[in-house]
N, C-alpha and C. Protein backbone atom coordinates (compact mmCIF):
# COMPACT_ATOMS: atom_id res chain seq x y z
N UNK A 1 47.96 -285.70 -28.81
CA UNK A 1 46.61 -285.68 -28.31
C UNK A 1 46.66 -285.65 -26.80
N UNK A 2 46.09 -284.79 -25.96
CA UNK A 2 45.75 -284.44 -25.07
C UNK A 2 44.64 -285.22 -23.95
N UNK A 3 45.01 -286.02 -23.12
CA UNK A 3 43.42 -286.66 -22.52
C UNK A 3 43.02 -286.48 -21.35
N UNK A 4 41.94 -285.68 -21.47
CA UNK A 4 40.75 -284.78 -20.38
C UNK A 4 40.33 -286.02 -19.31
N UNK A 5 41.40 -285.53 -17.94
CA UNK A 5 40.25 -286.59 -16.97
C UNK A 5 39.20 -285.38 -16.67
N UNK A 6 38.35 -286.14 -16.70
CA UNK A 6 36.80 -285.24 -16.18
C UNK A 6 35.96 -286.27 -15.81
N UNK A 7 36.01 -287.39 -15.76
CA UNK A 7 34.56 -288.58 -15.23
C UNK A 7 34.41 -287.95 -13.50
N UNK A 8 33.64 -287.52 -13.24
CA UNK A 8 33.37 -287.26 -11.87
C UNK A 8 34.25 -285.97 -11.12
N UNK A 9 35.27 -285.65 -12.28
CA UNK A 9 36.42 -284.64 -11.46
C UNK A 9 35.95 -282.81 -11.20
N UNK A 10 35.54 -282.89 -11.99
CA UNK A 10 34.71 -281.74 -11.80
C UNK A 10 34.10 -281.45 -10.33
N UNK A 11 34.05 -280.42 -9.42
CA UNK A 11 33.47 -280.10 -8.55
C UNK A 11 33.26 -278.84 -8.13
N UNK A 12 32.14 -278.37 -7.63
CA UNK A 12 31.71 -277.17 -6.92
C UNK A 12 32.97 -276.55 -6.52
N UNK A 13 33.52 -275.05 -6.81
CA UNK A 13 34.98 -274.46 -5.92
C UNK A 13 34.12 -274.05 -4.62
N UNK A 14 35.67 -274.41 -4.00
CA UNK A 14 35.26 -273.63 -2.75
C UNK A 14 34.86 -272.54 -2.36
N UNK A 15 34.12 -272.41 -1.96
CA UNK A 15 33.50 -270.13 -1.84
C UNK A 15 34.57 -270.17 -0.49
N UNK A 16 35.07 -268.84 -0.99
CA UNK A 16 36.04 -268.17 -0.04
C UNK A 16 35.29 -267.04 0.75
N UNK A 17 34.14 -266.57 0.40
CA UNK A 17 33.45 -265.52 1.25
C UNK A 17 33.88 -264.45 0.70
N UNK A 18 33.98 -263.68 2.21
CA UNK A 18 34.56 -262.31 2.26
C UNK A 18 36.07 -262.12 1.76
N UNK A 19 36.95 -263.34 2.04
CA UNK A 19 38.02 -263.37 1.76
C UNK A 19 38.68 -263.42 0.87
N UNK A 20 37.68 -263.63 -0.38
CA UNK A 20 37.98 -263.57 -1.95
C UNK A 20 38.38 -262.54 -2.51
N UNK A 21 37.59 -261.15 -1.74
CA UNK A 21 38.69 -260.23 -2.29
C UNK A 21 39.74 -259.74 -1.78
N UNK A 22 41.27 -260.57 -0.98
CA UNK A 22 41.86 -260.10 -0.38
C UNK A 22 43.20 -260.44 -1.44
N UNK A 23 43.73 -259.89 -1.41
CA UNK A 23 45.23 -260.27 -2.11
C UNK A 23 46.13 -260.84 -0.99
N UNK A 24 46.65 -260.06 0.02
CA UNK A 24 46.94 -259.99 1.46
C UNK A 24 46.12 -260.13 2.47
N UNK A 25 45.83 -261.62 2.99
CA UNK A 25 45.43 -261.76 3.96
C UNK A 25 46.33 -262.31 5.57
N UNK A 26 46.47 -261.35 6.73
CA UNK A 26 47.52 -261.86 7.21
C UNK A 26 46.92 -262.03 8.96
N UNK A 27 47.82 -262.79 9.25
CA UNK A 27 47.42 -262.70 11.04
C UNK A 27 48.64 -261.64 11.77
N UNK A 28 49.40 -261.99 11.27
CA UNK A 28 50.57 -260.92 12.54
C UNK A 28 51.13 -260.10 11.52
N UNK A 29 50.27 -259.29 11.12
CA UNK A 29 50.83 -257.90 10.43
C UNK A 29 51.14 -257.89 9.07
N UNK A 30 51.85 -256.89 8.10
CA UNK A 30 52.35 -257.08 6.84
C UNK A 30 53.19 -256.19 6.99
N UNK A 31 54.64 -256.98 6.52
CA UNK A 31 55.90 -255.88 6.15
C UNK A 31 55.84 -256.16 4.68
N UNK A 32 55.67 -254.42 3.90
CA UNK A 32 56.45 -254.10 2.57
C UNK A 32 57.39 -254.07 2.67
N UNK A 33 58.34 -254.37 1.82
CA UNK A 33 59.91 -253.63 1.36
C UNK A 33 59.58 -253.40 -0.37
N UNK A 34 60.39 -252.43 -0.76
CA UNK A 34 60.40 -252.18 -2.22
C UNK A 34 59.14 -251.97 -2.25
N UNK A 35 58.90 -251.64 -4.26
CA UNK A 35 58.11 -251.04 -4.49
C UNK A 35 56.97 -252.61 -5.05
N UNK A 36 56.27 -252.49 -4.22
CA UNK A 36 55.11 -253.70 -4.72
C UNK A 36 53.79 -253.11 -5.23
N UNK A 37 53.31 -253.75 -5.91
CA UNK A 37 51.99 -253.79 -6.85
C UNK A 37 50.88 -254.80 -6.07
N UNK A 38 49.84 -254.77 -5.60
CA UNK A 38 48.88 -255.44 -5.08
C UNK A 38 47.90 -255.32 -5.10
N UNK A 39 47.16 -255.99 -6.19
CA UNK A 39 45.47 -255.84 -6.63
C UNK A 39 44.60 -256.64 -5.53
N UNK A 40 43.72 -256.28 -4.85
CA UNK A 40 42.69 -256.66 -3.84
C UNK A 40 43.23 -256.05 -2.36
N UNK A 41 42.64 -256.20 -1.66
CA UNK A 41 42.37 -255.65 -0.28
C UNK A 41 43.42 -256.24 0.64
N UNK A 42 43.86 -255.48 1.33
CA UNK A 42 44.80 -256.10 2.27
C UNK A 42 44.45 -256.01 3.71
N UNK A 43 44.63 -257.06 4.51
CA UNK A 43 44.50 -256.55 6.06
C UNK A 43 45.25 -257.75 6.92
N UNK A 44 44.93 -257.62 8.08
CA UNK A 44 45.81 -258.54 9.22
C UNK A 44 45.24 -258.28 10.56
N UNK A 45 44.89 -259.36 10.87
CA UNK A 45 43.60 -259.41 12.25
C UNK A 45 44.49 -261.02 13.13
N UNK A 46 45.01 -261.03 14.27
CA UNK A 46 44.47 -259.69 14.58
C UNK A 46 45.57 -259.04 15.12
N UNK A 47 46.49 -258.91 14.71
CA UNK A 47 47.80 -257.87 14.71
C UNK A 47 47.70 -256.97 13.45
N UNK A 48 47.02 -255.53 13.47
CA UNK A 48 47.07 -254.76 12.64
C UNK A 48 48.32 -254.26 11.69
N UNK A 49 49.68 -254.22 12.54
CA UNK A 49 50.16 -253.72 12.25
C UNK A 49 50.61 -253.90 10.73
N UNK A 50 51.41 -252.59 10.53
CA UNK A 50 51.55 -252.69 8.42
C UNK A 50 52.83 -252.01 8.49
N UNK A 51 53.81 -252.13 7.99
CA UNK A 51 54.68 -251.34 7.47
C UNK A 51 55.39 -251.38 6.60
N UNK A 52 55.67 -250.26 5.78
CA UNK A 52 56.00 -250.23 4.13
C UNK A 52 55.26 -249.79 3.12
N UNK A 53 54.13 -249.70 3.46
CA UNK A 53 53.41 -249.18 2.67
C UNK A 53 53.45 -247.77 1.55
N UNK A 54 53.96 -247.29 2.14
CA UNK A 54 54.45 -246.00 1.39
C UNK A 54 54.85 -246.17 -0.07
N UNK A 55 55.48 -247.86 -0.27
CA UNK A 55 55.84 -248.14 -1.58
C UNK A 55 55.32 -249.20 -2.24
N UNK A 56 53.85 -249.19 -1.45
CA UNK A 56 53.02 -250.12 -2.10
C UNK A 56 52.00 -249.60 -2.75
N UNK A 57 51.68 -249.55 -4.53
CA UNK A 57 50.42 -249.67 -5.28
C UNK A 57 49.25 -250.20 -5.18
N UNK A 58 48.59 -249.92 -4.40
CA UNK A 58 47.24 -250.79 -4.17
C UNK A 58 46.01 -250.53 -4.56
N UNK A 59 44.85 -251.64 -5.39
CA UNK A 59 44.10 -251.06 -5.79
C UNK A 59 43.12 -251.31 -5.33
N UNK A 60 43.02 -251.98 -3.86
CA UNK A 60 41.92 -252.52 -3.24
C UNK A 60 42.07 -251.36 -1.95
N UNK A 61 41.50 -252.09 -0.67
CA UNK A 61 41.05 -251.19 0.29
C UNK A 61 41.96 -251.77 1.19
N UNK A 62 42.77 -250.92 2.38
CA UNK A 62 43.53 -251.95 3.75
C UNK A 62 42.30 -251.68 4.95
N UNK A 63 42.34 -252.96 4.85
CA UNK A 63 41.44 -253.41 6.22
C UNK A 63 41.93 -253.48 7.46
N UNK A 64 42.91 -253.15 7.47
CA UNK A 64 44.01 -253.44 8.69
C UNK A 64 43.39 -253.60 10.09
N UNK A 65 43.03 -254.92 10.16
CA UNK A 65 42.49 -255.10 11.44
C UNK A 65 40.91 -255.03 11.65
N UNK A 66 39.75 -254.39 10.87
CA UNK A 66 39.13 -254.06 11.04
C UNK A 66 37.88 -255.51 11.13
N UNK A 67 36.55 -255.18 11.58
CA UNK A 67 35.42 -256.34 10.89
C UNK A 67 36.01 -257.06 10.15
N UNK A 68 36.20 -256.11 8.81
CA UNK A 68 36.09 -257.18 7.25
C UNK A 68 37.21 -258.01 7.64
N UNK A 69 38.26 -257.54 7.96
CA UNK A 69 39.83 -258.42 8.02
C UNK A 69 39.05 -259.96 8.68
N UNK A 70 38.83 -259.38 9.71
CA UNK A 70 38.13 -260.64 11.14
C UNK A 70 37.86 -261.35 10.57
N UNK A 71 36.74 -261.09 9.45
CA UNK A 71 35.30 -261.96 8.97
C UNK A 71 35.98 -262.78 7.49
N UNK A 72 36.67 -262.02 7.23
CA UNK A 72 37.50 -263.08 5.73
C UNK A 72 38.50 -263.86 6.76
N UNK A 73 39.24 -263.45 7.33
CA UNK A 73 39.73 -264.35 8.08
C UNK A 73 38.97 -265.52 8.73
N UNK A 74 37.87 -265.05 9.19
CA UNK A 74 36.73 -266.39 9.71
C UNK A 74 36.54 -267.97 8.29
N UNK A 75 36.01 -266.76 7.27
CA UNK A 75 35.52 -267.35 5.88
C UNK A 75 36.93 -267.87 5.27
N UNK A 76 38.19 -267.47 5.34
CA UNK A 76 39.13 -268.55 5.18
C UNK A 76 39.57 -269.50 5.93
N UNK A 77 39.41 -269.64 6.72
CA UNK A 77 39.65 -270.78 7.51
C UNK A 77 38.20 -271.91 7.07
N UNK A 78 37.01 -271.42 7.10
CA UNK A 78 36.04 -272.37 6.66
C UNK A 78 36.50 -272.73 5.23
N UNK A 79 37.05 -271.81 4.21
CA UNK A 79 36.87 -272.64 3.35
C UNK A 79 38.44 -273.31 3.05
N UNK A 80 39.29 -273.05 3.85
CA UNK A 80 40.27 -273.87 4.04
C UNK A 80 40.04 -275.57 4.81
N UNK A 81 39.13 -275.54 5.75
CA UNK A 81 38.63 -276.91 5.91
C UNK A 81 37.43 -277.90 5.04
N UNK A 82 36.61 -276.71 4.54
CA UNK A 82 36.05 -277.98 3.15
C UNK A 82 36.74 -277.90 2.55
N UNK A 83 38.05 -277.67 1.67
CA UNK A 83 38.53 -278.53 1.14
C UNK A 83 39.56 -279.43 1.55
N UNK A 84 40.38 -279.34 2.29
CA UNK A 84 41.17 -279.97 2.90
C UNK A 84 40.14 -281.54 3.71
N UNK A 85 38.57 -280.64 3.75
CA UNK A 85 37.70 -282.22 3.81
C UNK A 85 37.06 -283.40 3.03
N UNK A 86 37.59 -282.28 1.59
CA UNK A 86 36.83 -282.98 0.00
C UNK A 86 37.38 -284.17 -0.13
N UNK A 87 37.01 -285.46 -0.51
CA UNK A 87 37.10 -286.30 -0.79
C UNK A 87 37.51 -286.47 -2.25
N UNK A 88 38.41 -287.40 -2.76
CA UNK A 88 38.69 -287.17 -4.34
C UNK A 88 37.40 -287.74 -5.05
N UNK A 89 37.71 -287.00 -5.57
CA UNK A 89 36.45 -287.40 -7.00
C UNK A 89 36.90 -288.41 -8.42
N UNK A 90 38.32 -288.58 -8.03
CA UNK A 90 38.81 -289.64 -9.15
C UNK A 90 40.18 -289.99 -8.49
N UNK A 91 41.04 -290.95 -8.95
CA UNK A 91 42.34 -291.37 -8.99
C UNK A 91 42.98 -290.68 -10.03
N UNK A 92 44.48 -290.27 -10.26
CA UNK A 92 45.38 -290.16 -11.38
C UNK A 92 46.37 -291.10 -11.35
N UNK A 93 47.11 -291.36 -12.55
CA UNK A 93 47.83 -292.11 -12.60
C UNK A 93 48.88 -291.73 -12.03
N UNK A 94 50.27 -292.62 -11.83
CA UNK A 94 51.15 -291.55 -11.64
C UNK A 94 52.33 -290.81 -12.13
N UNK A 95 52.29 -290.80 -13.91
CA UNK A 95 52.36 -290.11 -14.94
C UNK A 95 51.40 -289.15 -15.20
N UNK A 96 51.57 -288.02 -15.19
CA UNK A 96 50.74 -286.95 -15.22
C UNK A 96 50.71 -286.06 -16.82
N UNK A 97 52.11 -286.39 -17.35
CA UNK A 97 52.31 -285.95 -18.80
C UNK A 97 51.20 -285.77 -19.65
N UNK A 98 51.20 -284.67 -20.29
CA UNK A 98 49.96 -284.69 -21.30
C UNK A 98 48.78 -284.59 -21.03
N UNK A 99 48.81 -284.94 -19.67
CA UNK A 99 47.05 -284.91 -19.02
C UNK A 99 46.27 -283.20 -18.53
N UNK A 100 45.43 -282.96 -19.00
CA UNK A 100 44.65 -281.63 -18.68
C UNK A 100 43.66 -282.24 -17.48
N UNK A 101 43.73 -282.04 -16.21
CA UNK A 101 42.94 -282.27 -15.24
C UNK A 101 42.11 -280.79 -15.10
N UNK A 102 40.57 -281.51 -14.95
CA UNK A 102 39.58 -280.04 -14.74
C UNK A 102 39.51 -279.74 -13.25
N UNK A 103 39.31 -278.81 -12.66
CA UNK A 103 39.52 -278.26 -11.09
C UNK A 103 38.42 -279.77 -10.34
N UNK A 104 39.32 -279.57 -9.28
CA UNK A 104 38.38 -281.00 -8.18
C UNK A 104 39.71 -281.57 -7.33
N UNK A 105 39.13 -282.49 -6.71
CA UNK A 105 40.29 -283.13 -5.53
C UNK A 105 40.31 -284.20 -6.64
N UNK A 106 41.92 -284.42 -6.48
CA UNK A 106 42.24 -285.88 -6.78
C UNK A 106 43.01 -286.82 -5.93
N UNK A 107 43.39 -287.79 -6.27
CA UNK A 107 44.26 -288.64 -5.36
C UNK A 107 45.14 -289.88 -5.98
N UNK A 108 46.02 -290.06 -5.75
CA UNK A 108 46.83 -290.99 -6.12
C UNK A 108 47.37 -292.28 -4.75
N UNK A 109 47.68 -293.23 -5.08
CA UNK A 109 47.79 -294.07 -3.49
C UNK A 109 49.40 -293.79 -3.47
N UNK A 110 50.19 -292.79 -4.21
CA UNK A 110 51.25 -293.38 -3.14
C UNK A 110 51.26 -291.94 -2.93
N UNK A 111 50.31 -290.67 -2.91
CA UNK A 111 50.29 -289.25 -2.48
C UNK A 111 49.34 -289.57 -1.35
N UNK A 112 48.52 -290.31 -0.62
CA UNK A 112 47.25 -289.94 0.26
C UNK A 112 46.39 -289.41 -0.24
């Protein structure tokens, strides 16, 4: 038997913005090597540069540098600080075995 913490653990996800659809989001550029596969949008603001691409599958758009790059880059960093500001919504023990935790901050006292 399996036991669901959920009293309070549950919480709103973070909205990522613009940046949700990025697979590759970068600040100083993107090197490919080999042949890679990469579903969502790629870019890098604010060092455009890209190289490798030639052997990359992509099924999103490269932003390389452009607005959108900027502005998901803006919108990840915001939503990199609400959560890193979320407060836990429960304690875990610190046996974790067997336990199904639902998405939310948690905390333990000897993790912070």
């Amino acid at each position: 038997m399996r036991r669901v913490d959920s009293a309070g653990a549950a919480q709103a996800p973070v909205g990522l913005g613009t940046s949700a659809s990025f697979a590759v989001l970068a600040g100083s550029g993107i090197t490919n090597t080999g042949v890679t596969t990469v579903t969502g949008d790629i870019g890098s603001s604010p060092n455009p540069s890209e190289t490798g691409l030639a052997s990359m599958v992509r099924t999103g758009v490269d932003h390389a540098g452009d607005a959108v790059t900027q502005q998901a880059k803006i919108d990840l960093t915001t939503a990199y600080n609400v959560a890193a500001a979320a407060t836990p919504a429960t304690a875990v023990a610190v046996e974790l075995g067997g336990t199904t935790l639902t998405p939310g901050v948690y905390s333990h006292t000897t993790l912070g």
